[in-house]
N, C-alpha and C. Protein backbone atom coordinates (compact mmCIF):
# COMPACT_ATOMS: atom_id res chain seq x y z
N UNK A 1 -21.40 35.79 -13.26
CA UNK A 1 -21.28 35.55 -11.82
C UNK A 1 -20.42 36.64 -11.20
N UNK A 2 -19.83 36.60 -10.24
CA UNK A 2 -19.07 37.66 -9.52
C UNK A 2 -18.19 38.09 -10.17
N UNK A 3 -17.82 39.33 -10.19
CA UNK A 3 -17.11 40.09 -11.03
C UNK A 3 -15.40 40.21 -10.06
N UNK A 4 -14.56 39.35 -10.18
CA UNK A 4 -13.63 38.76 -9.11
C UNK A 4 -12.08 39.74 -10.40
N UNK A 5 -12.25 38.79 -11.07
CA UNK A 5 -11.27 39.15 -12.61
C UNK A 5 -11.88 38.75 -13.67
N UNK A 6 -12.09 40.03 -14.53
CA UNK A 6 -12.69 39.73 -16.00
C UNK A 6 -11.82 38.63 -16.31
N UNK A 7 -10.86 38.43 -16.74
CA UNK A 7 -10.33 36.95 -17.16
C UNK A 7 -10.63 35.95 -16.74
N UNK A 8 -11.13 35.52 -15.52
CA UNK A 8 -12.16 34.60 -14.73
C UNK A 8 -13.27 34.23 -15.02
N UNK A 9 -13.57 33.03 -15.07
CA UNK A 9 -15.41 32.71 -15.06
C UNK A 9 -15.17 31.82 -13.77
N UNK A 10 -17.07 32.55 -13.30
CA UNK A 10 -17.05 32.42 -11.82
C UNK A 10 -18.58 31.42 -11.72
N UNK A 11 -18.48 30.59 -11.23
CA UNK A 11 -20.17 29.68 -11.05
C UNK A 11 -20.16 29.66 -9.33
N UNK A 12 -21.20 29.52 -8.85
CA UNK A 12 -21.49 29.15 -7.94
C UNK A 12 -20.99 28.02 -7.46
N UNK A 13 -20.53 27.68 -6.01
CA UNK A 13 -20.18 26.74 -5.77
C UNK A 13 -21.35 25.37 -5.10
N UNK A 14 -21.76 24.20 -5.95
CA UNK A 14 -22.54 23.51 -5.74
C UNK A 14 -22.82 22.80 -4.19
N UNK A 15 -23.85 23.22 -3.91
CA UNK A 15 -24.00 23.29 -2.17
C UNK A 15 -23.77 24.36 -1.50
N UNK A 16 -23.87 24.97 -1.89
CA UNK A 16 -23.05 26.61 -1.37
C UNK A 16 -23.48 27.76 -2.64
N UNK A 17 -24.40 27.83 -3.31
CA UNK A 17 -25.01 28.88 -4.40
C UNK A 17 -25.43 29.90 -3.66
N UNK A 18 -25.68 30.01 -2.64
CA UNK A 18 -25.82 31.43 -2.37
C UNK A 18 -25.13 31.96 -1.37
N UNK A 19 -24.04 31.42 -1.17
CA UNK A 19 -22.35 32.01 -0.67
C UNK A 19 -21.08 31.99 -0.63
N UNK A 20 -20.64 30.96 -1.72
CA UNK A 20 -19.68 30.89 -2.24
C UNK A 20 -19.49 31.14 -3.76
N UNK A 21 -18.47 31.39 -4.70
CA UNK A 21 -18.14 31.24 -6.08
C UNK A 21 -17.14 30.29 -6.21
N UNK A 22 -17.06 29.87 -7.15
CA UNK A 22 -15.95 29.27 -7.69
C UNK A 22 -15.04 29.43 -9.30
N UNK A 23 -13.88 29.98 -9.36
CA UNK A 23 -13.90 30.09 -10.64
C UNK A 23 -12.75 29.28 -11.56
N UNK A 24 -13.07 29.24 -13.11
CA UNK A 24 -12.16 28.45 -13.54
C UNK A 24 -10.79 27.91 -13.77
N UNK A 25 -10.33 28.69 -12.90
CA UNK A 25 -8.53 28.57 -12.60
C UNK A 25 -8.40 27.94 -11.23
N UNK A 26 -9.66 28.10 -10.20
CA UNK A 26 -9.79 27.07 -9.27
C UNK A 26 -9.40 28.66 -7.91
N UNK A 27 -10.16 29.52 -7.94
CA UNK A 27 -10.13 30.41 -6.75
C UNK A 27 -11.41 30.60 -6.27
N UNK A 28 -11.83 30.49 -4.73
CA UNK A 28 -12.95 30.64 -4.22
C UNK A 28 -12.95 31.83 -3.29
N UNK A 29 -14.61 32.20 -3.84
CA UNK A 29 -14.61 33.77 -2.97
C UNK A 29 -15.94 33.62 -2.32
N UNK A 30 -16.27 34.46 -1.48
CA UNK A 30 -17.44 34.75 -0.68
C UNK A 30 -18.40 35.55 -1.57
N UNK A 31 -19.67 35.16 -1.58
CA UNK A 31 -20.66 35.93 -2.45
C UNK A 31 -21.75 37.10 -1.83
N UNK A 32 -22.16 37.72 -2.36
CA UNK A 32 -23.44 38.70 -2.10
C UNK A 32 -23.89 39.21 -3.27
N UNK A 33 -25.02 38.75 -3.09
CA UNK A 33 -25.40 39.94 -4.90
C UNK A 33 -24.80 39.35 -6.10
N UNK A 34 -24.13 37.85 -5.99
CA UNK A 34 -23.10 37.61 -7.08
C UNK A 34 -22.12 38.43 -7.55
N UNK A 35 -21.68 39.13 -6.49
CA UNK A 35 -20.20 39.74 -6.37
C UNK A 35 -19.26 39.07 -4.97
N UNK A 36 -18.32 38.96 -5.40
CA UNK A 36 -17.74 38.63 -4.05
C UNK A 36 -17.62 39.52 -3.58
N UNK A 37 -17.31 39.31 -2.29
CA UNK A 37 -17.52 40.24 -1.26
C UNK A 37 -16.37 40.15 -0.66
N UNK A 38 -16.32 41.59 -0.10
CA UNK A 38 -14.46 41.94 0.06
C UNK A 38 -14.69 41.49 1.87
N UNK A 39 -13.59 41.20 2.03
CA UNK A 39 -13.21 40.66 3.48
C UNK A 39 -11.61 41.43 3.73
N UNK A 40 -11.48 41.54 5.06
CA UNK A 40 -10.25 42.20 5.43
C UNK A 40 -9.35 41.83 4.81
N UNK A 41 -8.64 40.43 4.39
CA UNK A 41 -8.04 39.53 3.90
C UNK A 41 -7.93 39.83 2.64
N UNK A 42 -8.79 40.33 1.84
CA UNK A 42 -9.32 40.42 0.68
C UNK A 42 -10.57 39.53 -0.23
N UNK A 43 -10.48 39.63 -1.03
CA UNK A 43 -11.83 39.07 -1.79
C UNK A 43 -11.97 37.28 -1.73
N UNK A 44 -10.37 37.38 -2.28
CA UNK A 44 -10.41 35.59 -2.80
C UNK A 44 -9.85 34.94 -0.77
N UNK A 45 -10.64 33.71 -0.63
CA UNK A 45 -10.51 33.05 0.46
C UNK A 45 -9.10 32.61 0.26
N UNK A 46 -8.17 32.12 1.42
CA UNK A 46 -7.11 31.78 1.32
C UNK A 46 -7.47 30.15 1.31
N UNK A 47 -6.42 29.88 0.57
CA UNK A 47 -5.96 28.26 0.19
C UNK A 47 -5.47 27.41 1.13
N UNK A 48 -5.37 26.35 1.89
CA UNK A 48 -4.58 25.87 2.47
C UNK A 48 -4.40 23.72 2.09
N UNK A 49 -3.28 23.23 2.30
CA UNK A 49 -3.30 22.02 1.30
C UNK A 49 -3.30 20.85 2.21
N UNK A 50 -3.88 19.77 2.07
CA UNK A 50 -4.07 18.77 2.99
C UNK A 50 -2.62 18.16 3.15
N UNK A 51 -2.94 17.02 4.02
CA UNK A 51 -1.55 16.44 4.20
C UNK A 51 -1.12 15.89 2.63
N UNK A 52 -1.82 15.33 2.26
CA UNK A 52 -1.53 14.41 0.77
C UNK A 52 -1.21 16.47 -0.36
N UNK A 53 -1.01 17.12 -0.11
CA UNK A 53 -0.83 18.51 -0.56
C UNK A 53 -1.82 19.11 -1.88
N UNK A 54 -3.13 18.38 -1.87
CA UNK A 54 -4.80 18.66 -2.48
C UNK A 54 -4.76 20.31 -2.25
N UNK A 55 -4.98 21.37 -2.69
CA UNK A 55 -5.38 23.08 -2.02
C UNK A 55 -6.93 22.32 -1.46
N UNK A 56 -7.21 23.33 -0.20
CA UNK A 56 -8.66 22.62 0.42
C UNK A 56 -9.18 24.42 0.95
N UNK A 57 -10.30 24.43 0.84
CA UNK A 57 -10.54 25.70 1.13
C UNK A 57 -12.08 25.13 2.44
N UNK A 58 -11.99 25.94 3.17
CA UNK A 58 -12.99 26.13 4.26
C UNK A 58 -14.11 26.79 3.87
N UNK A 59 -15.55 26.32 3.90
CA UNK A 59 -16.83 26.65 3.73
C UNK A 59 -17.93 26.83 4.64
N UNK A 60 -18.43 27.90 4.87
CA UNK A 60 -19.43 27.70 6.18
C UNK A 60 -20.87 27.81 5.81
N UNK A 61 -21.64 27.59 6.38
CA UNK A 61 -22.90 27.80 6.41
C UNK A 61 -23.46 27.77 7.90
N UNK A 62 -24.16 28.88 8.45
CA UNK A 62 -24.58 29.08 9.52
C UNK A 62 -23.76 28.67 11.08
N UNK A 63 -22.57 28.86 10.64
CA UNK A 63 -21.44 28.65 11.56
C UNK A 63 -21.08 26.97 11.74
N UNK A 64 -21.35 26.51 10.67
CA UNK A 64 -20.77 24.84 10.61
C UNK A 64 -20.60 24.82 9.07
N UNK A 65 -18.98 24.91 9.40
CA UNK A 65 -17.40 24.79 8.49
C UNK A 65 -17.21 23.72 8.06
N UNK A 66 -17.03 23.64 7.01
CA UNK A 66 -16.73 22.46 6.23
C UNK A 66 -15.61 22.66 5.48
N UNK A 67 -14.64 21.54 5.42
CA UNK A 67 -13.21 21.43 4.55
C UNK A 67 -13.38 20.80 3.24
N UNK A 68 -13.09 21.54 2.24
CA UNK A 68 -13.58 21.51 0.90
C UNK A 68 -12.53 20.91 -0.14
N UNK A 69 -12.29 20.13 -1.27
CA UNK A 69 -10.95 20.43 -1.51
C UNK A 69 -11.49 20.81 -2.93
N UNK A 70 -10.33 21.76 -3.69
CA UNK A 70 -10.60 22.82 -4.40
C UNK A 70 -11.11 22.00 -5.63
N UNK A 71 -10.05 21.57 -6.14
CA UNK A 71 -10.31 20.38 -7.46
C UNK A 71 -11.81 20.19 -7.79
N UNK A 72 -12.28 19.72 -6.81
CA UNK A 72 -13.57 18.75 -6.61
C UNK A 72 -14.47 20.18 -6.78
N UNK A 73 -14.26 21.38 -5.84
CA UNK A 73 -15.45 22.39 -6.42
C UNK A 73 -15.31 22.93 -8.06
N UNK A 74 -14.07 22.84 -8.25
CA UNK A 74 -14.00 23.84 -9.87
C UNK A 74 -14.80 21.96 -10.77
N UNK A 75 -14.42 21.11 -10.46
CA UNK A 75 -15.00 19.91 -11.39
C UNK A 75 -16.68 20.24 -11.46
N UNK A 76 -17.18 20.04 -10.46
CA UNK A 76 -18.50 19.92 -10.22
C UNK A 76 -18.73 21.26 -10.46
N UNK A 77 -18.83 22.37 -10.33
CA UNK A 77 -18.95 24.03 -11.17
C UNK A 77 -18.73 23.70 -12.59
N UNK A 78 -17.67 23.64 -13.26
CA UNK A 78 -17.58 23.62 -14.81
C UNK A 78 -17.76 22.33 -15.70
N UNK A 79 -17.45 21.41 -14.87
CA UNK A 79 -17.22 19.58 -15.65
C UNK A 79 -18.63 18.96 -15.46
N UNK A 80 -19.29 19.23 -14.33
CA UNK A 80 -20.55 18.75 -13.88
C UNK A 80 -20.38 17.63 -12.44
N UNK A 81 -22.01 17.58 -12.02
CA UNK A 81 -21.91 16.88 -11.28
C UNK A 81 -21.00 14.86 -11.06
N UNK A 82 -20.45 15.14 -9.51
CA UNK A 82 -19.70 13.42 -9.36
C UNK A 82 -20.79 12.98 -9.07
N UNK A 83 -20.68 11.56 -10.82
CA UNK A 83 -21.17 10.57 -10.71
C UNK A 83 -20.46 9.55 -9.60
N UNK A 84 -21.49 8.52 -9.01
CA UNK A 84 -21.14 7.43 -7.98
C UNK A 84 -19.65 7.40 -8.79
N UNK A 85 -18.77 6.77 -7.48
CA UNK A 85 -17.14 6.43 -7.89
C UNK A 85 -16.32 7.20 -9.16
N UNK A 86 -16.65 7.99 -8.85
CA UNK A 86 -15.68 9.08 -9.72
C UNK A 86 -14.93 9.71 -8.86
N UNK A 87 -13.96 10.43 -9.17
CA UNK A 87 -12.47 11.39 -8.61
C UNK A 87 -12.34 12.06 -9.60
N UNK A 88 -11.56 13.29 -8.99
CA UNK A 88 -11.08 13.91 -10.05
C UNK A 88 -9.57 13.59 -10.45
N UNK A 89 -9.51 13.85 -11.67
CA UNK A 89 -7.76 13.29 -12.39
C UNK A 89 -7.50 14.76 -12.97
N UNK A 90 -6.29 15.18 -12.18
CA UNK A 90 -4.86 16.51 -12.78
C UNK A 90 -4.83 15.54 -13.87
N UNK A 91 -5.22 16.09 -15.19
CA UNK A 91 -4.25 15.63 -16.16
C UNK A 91 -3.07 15.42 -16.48
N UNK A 92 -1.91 17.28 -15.43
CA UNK A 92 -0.94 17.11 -15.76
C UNK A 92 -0.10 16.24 -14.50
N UNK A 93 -0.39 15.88 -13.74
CA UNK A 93 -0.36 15.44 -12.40
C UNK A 93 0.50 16.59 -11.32
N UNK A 94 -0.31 17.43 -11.33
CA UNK A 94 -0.26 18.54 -10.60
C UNK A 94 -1.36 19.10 -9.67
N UNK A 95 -1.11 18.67 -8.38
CA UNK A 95 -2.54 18.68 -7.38
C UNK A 95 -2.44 20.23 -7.22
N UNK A 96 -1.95 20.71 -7.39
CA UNK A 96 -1.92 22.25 -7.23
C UNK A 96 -2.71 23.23 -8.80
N UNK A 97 -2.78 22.50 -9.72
CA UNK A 97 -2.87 23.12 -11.00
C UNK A 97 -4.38 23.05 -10.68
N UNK A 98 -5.22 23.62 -10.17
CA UNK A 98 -6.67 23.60 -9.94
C UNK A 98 -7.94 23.97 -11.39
N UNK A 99 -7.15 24.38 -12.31
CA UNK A 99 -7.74 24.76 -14.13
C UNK A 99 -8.25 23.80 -14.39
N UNK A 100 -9.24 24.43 -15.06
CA UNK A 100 -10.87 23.41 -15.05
C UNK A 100 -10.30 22.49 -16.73
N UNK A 101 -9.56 22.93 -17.62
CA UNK A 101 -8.51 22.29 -18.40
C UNK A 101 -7.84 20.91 -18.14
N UNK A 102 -7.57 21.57 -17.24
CA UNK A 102 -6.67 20.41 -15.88
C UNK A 102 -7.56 19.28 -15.36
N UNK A 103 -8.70 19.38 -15.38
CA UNK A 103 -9.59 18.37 -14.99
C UNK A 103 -10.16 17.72 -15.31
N UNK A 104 -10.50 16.61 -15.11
CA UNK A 104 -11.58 15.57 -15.53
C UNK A 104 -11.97 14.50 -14.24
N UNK A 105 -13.04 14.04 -14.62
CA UNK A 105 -14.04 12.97 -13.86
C UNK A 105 -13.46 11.52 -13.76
N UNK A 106 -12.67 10.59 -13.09
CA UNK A 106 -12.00 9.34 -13.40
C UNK A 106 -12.64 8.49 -12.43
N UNK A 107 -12.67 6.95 -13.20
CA UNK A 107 -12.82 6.26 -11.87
C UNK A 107 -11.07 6.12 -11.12
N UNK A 108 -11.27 5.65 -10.19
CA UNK A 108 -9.91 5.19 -9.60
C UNK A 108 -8.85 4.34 -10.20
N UNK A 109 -9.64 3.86 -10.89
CA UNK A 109 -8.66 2.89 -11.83
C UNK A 109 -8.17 3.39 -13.18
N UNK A 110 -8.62 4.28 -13.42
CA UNK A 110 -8.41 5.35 -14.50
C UNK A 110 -7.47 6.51 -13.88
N UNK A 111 -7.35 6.47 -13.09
CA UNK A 111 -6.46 7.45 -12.43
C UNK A 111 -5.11 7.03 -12.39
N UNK A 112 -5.17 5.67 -11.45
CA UNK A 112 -3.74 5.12 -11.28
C UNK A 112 -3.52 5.07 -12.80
N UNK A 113 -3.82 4.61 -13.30
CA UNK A 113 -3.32 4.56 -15.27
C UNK A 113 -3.06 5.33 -15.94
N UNK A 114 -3.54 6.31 -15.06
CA UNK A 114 -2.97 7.90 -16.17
C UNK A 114 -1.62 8.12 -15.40
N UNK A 115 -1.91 7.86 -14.22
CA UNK A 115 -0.22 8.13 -13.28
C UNK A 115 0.71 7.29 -13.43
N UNK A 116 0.51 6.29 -13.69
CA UNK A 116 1.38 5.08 -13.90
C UNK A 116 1.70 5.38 -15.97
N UNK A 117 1.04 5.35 -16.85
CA UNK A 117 1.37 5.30 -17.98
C UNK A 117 1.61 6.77 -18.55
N UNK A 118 0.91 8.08 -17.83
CA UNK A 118 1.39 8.87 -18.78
C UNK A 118 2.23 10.01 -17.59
N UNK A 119 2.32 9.75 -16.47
CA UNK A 119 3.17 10.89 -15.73
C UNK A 119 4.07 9.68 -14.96
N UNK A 120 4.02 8.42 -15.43
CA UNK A 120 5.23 8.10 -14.77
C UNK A 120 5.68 7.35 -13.16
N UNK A 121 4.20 8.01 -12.64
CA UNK A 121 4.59 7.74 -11.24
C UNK A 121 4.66 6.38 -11.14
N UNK A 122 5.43 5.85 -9.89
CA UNK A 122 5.49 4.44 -9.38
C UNK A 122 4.82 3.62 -8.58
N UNK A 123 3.72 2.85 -8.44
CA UNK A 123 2.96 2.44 -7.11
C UNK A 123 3.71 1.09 -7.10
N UNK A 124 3.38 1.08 -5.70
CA UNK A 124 3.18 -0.46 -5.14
C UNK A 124 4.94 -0.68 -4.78
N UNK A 125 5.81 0.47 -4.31
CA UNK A 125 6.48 0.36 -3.96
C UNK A 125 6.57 0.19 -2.40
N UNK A 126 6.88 -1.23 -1.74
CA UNK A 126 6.65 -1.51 -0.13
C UNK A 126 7.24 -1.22 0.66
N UNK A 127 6.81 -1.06 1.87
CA UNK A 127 7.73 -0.88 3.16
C UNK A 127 7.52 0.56 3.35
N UNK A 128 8.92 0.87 3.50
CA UNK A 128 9.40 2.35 3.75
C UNK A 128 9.82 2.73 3.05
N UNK A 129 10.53 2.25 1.88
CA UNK A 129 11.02 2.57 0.34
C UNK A 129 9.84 3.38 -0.41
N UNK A 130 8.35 2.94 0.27
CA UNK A 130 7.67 4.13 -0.20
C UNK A 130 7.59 5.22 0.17
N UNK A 131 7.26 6.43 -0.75
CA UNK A 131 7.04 7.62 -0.49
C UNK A 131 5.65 8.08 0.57
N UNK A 132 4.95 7.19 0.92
CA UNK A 132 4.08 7.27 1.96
C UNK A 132 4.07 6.67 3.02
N UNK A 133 5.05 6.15 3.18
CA UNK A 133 5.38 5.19 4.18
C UNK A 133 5.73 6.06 5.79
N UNK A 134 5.57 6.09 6.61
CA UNK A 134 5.05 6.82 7.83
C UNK A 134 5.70 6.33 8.92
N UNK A 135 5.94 4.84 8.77
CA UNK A 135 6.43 3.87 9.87
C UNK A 135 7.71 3.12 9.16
N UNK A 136 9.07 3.14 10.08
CA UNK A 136 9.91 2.10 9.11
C UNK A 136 9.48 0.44 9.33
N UNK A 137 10.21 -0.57 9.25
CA UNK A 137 10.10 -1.67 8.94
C UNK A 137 10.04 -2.11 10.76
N UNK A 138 10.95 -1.77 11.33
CA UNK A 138 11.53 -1.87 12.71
C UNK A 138 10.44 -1.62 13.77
N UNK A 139 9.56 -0.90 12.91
CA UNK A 139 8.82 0.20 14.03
C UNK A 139 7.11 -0.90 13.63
N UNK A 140 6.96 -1.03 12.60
CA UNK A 140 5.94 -2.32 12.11
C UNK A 140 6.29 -3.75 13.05
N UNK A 141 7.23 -4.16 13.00
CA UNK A 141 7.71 -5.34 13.88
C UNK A 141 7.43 -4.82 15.60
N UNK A 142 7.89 -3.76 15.94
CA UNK A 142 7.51 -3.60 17.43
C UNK A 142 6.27 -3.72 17.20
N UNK A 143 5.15 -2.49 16.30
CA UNK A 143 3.73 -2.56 16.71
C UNK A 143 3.12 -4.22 17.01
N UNK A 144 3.57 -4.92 15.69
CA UNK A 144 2.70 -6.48 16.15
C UNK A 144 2.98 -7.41 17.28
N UNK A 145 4.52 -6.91 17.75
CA UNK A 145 5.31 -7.79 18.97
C UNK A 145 4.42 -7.23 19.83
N UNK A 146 3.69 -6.17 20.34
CA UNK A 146 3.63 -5.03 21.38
C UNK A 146 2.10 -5.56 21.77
N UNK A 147 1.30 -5.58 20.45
CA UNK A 147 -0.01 -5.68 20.46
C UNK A 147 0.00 -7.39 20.54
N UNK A 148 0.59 -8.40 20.13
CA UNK A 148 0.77 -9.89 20.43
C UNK A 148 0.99 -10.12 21.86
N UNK A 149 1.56 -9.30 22.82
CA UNK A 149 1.96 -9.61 23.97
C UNK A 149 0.58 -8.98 25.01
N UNK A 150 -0.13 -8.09 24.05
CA UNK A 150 -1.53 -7.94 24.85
C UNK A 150 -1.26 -7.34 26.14
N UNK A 151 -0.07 -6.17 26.05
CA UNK A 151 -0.19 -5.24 27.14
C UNK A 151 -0.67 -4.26 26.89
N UNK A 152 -1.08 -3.58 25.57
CA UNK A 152 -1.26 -2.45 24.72
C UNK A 152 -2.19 -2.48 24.01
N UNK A 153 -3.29 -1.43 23.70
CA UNK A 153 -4.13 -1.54 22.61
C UNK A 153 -4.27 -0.84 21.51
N UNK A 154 -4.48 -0.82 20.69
CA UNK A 154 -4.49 -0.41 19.34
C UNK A 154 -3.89 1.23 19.41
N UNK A 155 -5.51 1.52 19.91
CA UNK A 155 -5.46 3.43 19.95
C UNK A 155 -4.15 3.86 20.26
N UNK A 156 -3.47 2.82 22.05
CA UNK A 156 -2.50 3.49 22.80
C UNK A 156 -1.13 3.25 21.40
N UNK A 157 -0.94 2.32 20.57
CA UNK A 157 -0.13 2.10 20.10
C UNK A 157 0.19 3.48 18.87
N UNK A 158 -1.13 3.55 18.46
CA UNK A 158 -1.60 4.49 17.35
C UNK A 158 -0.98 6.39 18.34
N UNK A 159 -1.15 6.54 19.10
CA UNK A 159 -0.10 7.52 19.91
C UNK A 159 0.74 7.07 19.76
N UNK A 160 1.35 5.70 20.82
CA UNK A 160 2.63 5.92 20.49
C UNK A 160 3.64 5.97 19.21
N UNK A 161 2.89 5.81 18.42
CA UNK A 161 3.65 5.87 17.07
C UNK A 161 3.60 6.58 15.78
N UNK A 162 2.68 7.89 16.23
CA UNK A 162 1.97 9.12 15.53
C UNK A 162 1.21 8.33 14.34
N UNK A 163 0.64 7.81 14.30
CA UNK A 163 -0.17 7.15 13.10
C UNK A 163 -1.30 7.04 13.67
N UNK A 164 -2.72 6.96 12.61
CA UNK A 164 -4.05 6.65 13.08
C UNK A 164 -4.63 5.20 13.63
N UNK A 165 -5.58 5.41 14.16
CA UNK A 165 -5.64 4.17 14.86
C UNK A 165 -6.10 3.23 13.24
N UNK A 166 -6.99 3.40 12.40
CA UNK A 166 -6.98 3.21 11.28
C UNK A 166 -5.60 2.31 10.81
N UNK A 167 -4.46 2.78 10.83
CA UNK A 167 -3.12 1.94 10.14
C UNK A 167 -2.60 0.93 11.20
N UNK A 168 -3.08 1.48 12.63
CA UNK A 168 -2.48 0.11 13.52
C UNK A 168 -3.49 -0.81 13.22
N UNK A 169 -4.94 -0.32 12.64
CA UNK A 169 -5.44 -2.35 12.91
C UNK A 169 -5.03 -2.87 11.98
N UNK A 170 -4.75 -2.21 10.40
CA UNK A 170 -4.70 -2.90 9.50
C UNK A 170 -3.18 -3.62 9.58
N UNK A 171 -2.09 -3.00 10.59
CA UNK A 171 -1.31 -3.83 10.51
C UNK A 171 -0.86 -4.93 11.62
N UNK A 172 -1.89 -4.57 12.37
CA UNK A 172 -2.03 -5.84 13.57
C UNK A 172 -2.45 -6.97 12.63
N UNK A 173 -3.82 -6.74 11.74
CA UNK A 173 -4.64 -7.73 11.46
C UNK A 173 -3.63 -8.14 9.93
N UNK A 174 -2.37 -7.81 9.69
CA UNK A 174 -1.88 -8.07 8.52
C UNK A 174 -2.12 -7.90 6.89
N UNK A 175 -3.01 -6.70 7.07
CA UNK A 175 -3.61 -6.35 6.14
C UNK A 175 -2.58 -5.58 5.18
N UNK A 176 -1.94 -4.72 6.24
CA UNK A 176 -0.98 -4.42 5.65
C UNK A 176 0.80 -4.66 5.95
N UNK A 177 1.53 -4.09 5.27
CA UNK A 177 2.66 -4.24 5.39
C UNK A 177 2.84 -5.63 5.01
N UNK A 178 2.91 -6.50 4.12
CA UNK A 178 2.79 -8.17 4.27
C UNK A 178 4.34 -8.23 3.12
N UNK A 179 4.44 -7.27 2.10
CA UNK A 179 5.15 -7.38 1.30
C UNK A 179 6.22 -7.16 1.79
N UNK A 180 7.02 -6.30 2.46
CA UNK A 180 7.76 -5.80 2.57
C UNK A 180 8.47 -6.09 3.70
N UNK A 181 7.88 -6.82 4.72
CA UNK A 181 8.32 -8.22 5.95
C UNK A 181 8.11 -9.31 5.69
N UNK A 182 7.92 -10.10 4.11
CA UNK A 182 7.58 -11.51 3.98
C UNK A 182 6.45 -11.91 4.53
N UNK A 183 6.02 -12.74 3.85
CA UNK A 183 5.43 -13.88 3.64
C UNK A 183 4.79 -14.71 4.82
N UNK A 184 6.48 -15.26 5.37
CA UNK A 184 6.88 -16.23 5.85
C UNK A 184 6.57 -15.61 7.56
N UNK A 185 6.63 -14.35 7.57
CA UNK A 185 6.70 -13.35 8.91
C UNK A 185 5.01 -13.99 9.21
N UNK A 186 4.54 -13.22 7.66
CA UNK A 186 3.07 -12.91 8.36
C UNK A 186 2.35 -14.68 8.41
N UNK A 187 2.78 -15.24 7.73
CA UNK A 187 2.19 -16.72 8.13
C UNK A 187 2.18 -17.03 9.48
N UNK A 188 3.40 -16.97 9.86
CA UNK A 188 3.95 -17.44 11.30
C UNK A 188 3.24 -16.48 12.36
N UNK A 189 3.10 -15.60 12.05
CA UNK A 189 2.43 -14.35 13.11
C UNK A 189 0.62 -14.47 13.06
N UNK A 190 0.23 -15.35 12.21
CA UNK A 190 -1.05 -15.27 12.07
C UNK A 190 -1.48 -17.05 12.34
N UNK A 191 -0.25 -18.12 12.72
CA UNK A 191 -0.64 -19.03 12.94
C UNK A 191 -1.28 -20.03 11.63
N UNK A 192 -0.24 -19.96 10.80
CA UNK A 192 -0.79 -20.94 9.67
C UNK A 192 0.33 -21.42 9.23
């Protein structure tokens, strides 16, 4: 495939074979001729990492761009095609380590288990004590007071509180946050 770095193996990137590469350390380049093709920038496309910090690289075809994330092209190039409900699993739990080594095909539940039993990580920690936690405890109690009093709607709340409208329904409708304000909160707030 493209001759990028002899130390490299380069496949085509699946959906993109006749203008992208992808190679096994997880760098994507622009193709012609199955050489990449040099750009002002240089050869290899630049990287950039989602909020959750995934590397995601930008793909076009006929001027409609698509956001890619890297992992997922070096899997499907060297590991093979995602079967239904598969992800990819960092072995070492390193979203940055993009090495086709580094990868494998998981369901989701195979994932949390590799993170939980062999790197350690912690889930199901509630509230704001989690590391993803976006909203404190204080700021969850206004949203349901705010949206209960039915001056406000979802979206406007979802501004005012930089979060997607997505996390205000689930915590209007008590879907979420239940652990970490009791029980006894969300009974009473839901009328039972």
């Amino acid at each position: 495939m493209p001759n990028c770095n002899h130390t490299e193996n380069w496949r085509p990137v699946v959906g993109y074979e006749d203008l992208y590469a992808v190679s096994d350390i997880g760098r994507v380049c622009r193709t012609t001729d199955g050489r990449c093709q040099k750009w002002k920038s240089g050869t290899i496309l630049s990287l950039r990492r989602n909020p959750e910090g995934y590397p995601t690289v930008s793909l076009y075809r006929r001027d409609n761009g698509k956001t890619k994330l890297v992992h997922g092209l070096v899997a499907e190039a060297f590991i093979g095609k995602r079967k239904v409900g598969m992800q990819v699993n960092h072995r070492d739990g390193n979203k940055t380590n993009n090495d086709v080594s580094n990868l494998e095909w998981n369901t989701p539940k195979q994932n949390t288990r590799h993170a939980i039993e062999q790197l350690g990580v912690k889930y199901g920690v509630p509230g704001e004590r989690s590391p993803h936690a976006k909203l404190t405890e204080r700021q969850v109690r206004s949203i349901r007071r705010e949206y209960a009093e039915g001056n406000i709607t979802q979206a406007a709340l979802a501004r005012k509180f930089g979060v997607g409208y997505v996390a205000i329904h689930e915590i209007v409708r008590y879907k979420t946050w239940k652990a970490s304000l009791g029980v006894v909160e969300d009974a009473n707030a839901n009328g039972n």
